[in-house]
Protein backbone atom coordinates (compact mmCIF):
# COMPACT_ATOMS: atom_id res chain seq x y z
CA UNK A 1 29.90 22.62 3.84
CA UNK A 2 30.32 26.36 3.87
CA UNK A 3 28.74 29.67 4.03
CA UNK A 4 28.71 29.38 -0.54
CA UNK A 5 26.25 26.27 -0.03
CA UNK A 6 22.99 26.57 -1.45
CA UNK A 7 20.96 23.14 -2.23
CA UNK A 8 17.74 23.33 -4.56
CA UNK A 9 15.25 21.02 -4.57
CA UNK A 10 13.40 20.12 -7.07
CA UNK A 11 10.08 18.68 -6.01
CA UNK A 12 9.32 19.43 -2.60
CA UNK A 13 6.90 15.90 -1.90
CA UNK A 14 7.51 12.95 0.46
CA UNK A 15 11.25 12.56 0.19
CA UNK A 16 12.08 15.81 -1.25
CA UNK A 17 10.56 17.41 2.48
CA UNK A 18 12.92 15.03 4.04
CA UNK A 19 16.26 16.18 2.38
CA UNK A 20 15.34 19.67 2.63
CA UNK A 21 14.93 19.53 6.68
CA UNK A 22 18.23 17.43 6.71
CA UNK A 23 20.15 19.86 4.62
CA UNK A 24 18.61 22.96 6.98
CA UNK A 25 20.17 20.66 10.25
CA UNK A 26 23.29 20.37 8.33
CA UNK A 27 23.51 24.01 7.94
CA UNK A 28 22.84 24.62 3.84
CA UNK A 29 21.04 27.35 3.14
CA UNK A 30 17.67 25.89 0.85
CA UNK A 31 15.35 26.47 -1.84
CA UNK A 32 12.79 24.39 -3.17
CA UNK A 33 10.55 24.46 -5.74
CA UNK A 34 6.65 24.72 -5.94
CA UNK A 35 4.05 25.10 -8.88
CA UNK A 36 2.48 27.82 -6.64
CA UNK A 37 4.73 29.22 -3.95
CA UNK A 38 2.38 31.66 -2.52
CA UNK A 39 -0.15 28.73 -2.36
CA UNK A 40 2.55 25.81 -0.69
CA UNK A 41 3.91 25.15 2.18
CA UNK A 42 7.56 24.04 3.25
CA UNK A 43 9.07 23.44 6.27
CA UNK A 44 10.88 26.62 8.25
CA UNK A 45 13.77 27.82 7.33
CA UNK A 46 13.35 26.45 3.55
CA UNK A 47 12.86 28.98 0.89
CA UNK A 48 10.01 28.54 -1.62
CA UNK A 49 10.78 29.28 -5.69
CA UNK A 50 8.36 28.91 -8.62
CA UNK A 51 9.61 25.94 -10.62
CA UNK A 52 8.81 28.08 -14.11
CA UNK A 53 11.65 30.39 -12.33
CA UNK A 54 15.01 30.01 -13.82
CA UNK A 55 16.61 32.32 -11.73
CA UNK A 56 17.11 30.26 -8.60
CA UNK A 57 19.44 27.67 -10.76
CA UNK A 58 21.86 30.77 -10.71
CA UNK A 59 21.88 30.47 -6.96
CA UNK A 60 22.21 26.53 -6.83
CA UNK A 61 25.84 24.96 -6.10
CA UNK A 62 23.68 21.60 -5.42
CA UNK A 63 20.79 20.02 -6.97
CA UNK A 64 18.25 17.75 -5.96
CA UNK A 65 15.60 16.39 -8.45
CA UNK A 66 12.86 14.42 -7.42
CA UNK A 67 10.74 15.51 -10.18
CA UNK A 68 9.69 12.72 -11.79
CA UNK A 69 9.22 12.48 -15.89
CA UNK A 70 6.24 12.73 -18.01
CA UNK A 71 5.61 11.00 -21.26
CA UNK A 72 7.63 14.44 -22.77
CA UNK A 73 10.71 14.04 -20.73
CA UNK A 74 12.17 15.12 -17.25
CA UNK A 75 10.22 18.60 -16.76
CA UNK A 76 13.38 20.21 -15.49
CA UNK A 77 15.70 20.05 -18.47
CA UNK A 78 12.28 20.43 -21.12
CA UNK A 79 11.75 23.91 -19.20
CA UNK A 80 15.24 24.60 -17.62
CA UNK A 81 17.89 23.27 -19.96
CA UNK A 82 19.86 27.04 -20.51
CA UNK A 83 19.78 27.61 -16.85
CA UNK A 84 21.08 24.06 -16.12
CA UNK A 85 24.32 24.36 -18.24
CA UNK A 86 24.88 27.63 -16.95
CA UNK A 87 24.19 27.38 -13.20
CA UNK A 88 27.38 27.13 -10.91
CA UNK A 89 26.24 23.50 -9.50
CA UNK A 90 29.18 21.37 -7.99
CA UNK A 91 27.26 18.24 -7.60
CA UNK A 92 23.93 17.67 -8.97
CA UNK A 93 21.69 14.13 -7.98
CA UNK A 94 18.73 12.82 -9.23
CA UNK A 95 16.29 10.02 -7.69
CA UNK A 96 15.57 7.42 -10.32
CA UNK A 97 14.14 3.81 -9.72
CA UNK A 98 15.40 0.69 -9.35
CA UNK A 99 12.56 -0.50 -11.99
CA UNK A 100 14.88 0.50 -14.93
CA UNK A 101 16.31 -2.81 -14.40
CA UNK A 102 13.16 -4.53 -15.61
CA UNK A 103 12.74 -8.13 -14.65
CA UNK A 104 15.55 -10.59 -13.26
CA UNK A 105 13.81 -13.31 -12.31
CA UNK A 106 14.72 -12.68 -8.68
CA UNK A 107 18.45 -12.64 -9.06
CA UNK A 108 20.58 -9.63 -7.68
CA UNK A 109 21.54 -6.52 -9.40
CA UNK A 110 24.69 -4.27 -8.58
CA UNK A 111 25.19 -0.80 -9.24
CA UNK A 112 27.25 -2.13 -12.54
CA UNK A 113 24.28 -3.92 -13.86
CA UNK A 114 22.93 -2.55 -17.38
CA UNK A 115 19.20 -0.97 -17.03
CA UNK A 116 16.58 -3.25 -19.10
CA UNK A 117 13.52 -1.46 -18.45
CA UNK A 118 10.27 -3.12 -19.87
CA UNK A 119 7.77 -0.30 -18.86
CA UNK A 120 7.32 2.87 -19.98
CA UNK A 121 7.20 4.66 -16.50
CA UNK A 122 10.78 3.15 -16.18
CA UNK A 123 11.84 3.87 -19.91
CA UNK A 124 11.58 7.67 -19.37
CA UNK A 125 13.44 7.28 -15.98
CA UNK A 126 16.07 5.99 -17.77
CA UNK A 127 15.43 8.52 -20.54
CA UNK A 128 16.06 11.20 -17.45
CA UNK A 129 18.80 9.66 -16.32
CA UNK A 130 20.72 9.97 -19.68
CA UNK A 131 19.79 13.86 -19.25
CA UNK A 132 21.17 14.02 -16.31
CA UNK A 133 24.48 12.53 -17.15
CA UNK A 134 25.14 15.26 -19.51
CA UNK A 135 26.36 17.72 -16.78
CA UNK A 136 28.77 14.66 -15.83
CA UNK A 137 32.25 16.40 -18.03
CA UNK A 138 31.63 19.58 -15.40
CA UNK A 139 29.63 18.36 -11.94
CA UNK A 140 29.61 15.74 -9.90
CA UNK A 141 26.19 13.62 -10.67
CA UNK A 142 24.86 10.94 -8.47
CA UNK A 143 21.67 8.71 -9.91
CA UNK A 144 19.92 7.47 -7.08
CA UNK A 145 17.83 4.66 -8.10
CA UNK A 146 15.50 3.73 -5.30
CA UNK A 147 13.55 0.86 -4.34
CA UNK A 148 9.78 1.07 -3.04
CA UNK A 149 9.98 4.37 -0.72
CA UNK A 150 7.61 4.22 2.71
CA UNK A 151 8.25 5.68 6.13
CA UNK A 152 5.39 7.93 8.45
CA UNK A 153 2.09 8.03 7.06
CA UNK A 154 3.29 5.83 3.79
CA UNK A 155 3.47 2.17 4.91
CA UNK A 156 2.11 -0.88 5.29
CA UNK A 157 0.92 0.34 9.06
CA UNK A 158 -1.54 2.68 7.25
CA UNK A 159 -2.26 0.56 4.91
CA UNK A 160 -3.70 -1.81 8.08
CA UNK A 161 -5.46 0.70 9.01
CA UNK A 162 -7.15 2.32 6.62
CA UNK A 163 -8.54 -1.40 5.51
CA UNK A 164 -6.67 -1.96 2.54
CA UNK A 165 -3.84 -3.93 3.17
CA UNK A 166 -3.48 -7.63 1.51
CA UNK A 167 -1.01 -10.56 2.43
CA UNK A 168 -0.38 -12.01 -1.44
CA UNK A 169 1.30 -15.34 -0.90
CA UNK A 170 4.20 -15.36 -3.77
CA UNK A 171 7.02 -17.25 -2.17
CA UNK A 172 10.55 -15.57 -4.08
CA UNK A 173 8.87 -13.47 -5.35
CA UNK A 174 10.58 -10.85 -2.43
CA UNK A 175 10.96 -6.56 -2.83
CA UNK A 176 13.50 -3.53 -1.76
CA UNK A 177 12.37 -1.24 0.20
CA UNK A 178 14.05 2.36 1.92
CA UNK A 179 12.90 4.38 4.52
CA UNK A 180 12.49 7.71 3.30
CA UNK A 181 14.88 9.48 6.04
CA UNK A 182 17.36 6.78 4.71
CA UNK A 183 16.62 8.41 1.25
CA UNK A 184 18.12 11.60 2.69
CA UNK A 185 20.91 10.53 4.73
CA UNK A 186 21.99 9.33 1.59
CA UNK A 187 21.52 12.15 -0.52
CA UNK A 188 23.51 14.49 2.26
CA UNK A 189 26.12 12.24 2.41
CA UNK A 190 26.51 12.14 -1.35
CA UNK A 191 26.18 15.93 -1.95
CA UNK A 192 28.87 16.98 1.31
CA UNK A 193 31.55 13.64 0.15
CA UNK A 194 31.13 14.92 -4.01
CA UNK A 195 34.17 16.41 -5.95
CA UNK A 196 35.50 16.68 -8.92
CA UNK A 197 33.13 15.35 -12.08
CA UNK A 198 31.39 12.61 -13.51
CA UNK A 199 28.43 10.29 -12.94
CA UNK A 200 27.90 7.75 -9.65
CA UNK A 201 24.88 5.04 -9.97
CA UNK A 202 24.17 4.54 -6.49
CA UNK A 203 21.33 2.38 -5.13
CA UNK A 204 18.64 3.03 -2.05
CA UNK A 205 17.78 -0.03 -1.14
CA UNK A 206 17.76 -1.73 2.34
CA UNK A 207 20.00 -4.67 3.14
CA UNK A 208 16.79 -6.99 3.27
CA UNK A 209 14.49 -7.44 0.34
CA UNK A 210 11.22 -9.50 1.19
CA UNK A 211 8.01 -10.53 0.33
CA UNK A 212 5.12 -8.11 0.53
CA UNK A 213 3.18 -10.58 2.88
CA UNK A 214 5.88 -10.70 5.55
CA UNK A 215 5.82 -7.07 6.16
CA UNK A 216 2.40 -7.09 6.27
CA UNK A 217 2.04 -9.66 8.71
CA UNK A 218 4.99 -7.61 10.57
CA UNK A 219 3.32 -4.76 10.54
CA UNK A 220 -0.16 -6.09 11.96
CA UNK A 221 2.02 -7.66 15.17
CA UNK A 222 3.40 -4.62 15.77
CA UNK A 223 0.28 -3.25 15.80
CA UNK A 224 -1.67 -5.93 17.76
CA UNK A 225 -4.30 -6.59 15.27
CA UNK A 226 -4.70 -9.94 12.87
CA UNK A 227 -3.27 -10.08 9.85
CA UNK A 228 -5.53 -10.05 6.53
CA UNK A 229 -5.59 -13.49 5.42
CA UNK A 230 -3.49 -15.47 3.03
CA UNK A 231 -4.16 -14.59 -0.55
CA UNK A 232 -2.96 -16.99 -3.58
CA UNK A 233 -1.66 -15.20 -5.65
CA UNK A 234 -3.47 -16.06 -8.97
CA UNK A 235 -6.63 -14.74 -7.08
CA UNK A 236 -4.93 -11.67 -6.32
CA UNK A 237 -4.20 -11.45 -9.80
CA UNK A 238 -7.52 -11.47 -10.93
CA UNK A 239 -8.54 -8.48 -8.99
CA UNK A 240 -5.63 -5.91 -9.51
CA UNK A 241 -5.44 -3.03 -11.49
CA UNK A 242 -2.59 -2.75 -14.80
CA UNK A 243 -0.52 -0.63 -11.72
CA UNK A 244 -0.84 -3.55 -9.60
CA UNK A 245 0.18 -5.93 -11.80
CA UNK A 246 2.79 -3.90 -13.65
CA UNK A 247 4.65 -4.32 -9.80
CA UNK A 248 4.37 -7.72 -9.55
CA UNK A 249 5.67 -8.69 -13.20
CA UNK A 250 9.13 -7.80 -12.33
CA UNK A 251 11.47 -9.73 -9.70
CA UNK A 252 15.17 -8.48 -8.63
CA UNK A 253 16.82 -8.53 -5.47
CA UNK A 254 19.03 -4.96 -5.33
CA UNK A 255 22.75 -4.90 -3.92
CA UNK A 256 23.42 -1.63 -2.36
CA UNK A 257 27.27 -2.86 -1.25
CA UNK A 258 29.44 -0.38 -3.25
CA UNK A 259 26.53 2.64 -2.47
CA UNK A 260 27.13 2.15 1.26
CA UNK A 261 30.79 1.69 0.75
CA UNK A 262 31.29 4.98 -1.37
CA UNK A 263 28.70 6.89 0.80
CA UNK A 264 30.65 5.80 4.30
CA UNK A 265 26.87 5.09 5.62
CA UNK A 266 25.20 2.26 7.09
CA UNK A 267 20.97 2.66 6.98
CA UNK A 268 19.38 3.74 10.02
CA UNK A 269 16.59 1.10 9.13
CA UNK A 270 18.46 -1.73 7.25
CA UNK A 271 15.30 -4.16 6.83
CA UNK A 272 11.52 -2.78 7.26
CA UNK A 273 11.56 -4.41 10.35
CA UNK A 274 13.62 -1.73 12.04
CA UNK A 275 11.64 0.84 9.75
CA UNK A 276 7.83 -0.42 11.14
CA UNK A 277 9.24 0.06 14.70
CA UNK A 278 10.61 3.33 13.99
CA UNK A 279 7.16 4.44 12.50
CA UNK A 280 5.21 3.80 15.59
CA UNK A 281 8.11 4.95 17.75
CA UNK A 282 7.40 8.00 16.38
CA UNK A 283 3.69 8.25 16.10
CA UNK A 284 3.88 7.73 19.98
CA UNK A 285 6.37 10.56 20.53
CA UNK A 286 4.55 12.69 19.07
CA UNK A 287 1.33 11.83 20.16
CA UNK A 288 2.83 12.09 23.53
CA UNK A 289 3.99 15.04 23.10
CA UNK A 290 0.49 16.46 22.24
C-alpha cells in the first residue's frame, strides 16, 4: 500500500478493533467511526470520526463496514449515501452473514450459492448487501459473509466460566465458526490484492464446521474443568429464547474454497480447536506479562 492509503472503518466493535490494529501494522493510515468520539476509545495510532460526519468519506480510498442494519436499512448509505458516491474509495467491503442463506438442511453452500434468507435479521443483510453492490460499476466491493464470530473474551471458554455454557446434543446438526483475527487477515488481504471494479462474495468461515457440544466439551478440557452435561435437544428447546431458537432452525455447512483461493490465505485457526488454544495462549501471555 502507499503513502495515498487511508482505510475507514465503519463500526469500531469486536472485529472492527481487530482490522483497524492490522491495517495500523500494515502501515495504512486509519479512521474509524464512533457515535461519540470525544466519549470512545480506539486503539493508538487510529483516528476517531463522528459517524454523522460526512467529511471523512472524502478522505477514504478503503472502506470497511461492520455496521450492521436496522429494520430502516444499512445506517451508512440511509445517512451517507451523497458522500458514498462521491468519495474516492478504490475498494470498499462489507461484513454480512452467512445466515442469508437460510436453511439447507445441513448441506454445503459455496460462494455461488443464491441467498434464501428466512429471517428478518438476515433479510436486511441481504437488503445491505444489494446497497453495497451499487458502488460495484466504479470500486472494487468484497461481501464478507461470516459465520459465528468468537476469539478473546467471546467464546465458549467464557462462556464456561461465567456459568452459562450448555452441551445441546443435536448430532448433524454442526456450525461455522471464524476467529475474529482471521476476520481481519482476511479483510487486509482483500483490501491490499483489490483492483479494478465489481463485486466478490467471499466467505469467513473455518475449514471445520461442528456441533456446538463438541466445542464445548473442547473448551472445558482445555480448561481442566467438567463439561456441562448432555442436553437433548427437545429439552433445550423448551427453555430457549426466539434468539436461541432462531439459531438452531437453520443448518448449512459453508465452503470457503474459492475465498481462500482468491485471498492467497490459509486461516491462522482453521477449526476452533486451534482457535480455543490460541485464546488461552494468549490469556497466559498476557497475564504473564502482568
Amino acid at each position: 500500500m502507499n503513502l495515498n492509503t487511508t482505510l475507514l472503518v465503519v463500526g469500531l466493535g469486536y472485529s472492527g478493533t481487530a482490522i483497524a490494529l492490522l491495517a495500523l501494522r500494515a502501515g495504512l493510515r486509519v479512521l474509524a467511526t464512533a457515535r461519540e468520539p470525544a466519549a470512545a476509545s480506539a486503539p493508538r495510532g487510529v483516528e476517531l470520526v463522528s459517524f454523522a460526519d460526512p467529511a471523512p468519506y472524502a478522505l477514504a480510498t478503503h472502506l470497511v463496514v461492520t455496521a450492521p442494519p436496522g429494520p430502516a436499512g444499512d445506517p451508512v448509505w440511509r445517512l451517507h449515501e451523497e458522500a458514498l458516491r462521491t468519495a474516492p474509495l478504490r475498494w470498499a467491503g462489507y461484513l454480512s452473514t452467512t445466515g442469508v442463506y437460510g436453511d439447507r438442511g445441513g448441506a454445503w453452500v459455496d460462494e455461488t450459492a443464491a441467498p434464501a434468507p428466512a429471517q428478518p435479521r438476515s433479510e436486511r443483510r441481504l437488503a445491505a448487501e444489494c446497497q453495497w453492490t451499487a458502488l460495484e460499476s466504479r470500486v472494487a466491493v468484497d461481501i464478507f459473509r461470516t459465520a459465528g464470530i468468537y476469539g478473546p473474551g467471546r467464546s465458549t471458554i467464557d462462556d464456561l466460566r461465567a456459568g452459562t455454557a450448555r452441551r445441546v446434543a443435536r448430532p448433524g446438526h454442526a456450525f461455522g465458526r471464524i476467529h475474529r483475527d482471521d476476520i481481519a487477515r482476511a479483510v487486509l488481504a482483500a483490501l491490499t490484492s483489490s483492483s479494478g471494479t465489481g463485486t466478490r462474495i467471499l466467505h469467513l468461515a473455518d475449514d471445520e464446521p461442528a456441533e456446538p457440544a463438541e466445542v464445548t466439551a473442547e473448551a472445558a478440557r482445555l480448561l481442566g474443568v467438567a463439561a456441562p452435561r448432555s442436553m437433548a435437544f427437545a429439552e433445550a428447546w423448551a427453555g430457549m429464547s426466539e434468539m436461541g431458537r432462531s439459531f438452531w432452525a437453520e443448518n448449512r455447512r459453508v465452503s470457503n474454497a474459492y475465498t481462500k483461493a482468491a485471498l492467497g490465505l490459509e486461516w491462522a485457526y482453521p477449526s476452533y480447536r486451534e482457535g480455543l488454544r490460541a485464546i488461552l495462549a494468549q490469556e497466559r501471555a498476557e497475564g504473564a506479562s502482568q
